[in-house]
Protein backbone atom coordinates (compact mmCIF):
# COMPACT_ATOMS: atom_id res chain seq x y z
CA UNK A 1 -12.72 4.62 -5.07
CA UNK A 2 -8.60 4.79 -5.49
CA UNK A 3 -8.99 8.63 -6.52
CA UNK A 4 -6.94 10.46 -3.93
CA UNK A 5 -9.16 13.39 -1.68
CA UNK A 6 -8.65 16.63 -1.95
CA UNK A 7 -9.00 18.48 1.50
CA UNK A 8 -11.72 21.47 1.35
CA UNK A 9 -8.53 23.93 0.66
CA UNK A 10 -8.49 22.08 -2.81
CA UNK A 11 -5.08 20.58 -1.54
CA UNK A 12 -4.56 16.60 -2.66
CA UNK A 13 -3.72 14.08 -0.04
CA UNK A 14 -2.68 10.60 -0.81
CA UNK A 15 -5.74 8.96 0.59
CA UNK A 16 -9.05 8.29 -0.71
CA UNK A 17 -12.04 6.32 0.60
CA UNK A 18 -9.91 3.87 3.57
CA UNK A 19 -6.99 3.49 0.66
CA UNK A 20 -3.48 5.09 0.48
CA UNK A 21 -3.17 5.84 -2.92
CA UNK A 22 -0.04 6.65 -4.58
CA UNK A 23 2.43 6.35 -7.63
CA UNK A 24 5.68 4.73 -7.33
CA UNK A 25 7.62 5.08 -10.55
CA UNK A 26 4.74 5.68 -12.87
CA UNK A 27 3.10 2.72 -11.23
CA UNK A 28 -0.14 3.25 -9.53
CA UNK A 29 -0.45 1.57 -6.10
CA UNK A 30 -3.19 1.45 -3.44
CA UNK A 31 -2.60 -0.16 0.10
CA UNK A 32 -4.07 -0.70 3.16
CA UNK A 33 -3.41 -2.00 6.28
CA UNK A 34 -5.08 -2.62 10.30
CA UNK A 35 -3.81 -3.93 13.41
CA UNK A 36 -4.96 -4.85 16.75
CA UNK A 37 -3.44 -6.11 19.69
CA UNK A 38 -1.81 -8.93 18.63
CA UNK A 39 -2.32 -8.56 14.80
CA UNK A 40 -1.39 -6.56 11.84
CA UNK A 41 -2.34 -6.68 8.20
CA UNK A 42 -1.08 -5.28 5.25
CA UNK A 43 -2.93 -5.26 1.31
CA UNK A 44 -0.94 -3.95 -1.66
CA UNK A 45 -2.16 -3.79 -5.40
CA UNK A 46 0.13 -2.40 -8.31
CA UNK A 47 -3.25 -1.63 -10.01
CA UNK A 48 -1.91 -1.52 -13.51
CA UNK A 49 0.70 -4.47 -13.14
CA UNK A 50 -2.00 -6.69 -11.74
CA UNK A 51 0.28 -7.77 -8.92
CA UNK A 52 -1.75 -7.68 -5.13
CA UNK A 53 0.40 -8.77 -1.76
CA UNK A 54 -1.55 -9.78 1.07
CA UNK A 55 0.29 -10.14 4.34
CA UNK A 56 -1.37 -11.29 7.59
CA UNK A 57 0.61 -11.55 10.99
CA UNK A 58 -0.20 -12.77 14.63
CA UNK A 59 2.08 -10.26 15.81
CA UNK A 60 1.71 -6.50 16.10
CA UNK A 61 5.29 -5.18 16.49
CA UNK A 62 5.79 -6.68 12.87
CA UNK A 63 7.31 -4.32 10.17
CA UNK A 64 4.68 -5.68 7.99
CA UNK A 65 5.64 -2.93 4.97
CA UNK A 66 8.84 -4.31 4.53
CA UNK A 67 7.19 -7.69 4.39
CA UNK A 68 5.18 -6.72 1.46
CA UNK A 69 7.43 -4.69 -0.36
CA UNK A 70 9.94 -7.14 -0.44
CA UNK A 71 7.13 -9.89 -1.74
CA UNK A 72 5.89 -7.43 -4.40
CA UNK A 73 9.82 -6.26 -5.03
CA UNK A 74 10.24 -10.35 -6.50
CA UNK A 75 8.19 -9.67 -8.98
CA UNK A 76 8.04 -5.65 -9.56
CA UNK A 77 11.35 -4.82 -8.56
CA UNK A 78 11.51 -1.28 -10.59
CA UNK A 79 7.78 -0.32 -9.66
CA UNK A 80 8.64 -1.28 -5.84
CA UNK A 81 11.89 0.54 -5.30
CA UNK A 82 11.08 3.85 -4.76
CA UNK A 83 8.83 4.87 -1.89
């Protein structure tokens, strides 16, 4: 499920079954996130590190990444710092 696609051209993208999958510093990570009018969500997991940040907001012009990559950057601060 966090395998990234490949598009039919054999060429890999960095998403794979709704996730955003990525590495970060040898550190595997897989996010999501949604929004609606008036909400925005965000779900981070450093898969290897064990370490998941959840954010939810009631607002939608929220810069909800920052949000979680400064929660996850208290505790993984290497792992977080590159994007």
């Amino acid at each position: 499920m966090w395998a990234p696609a490949r598009l039919n051209d054999g060429t890999p993208v960095d998403y794979g079954f709704g996730w955003t999958v990525q590495t970060r510093n040898g550190h595997r990570v897989v996010s999501h996130g949604g929004a609606l009018p008036g909400f925005k969500s965000q779900l981070v997991r450093f898969v290897d590190d064990g370490v998941t940040v959840a954010v939810l907001t009631n607002g939608d012009d929220v810069d909800i990444e920052s949000i979680a990559r400064g929660v996850a950057m208290l505790h993984l601060p290497v792992a977080v710092g590159a994007r």
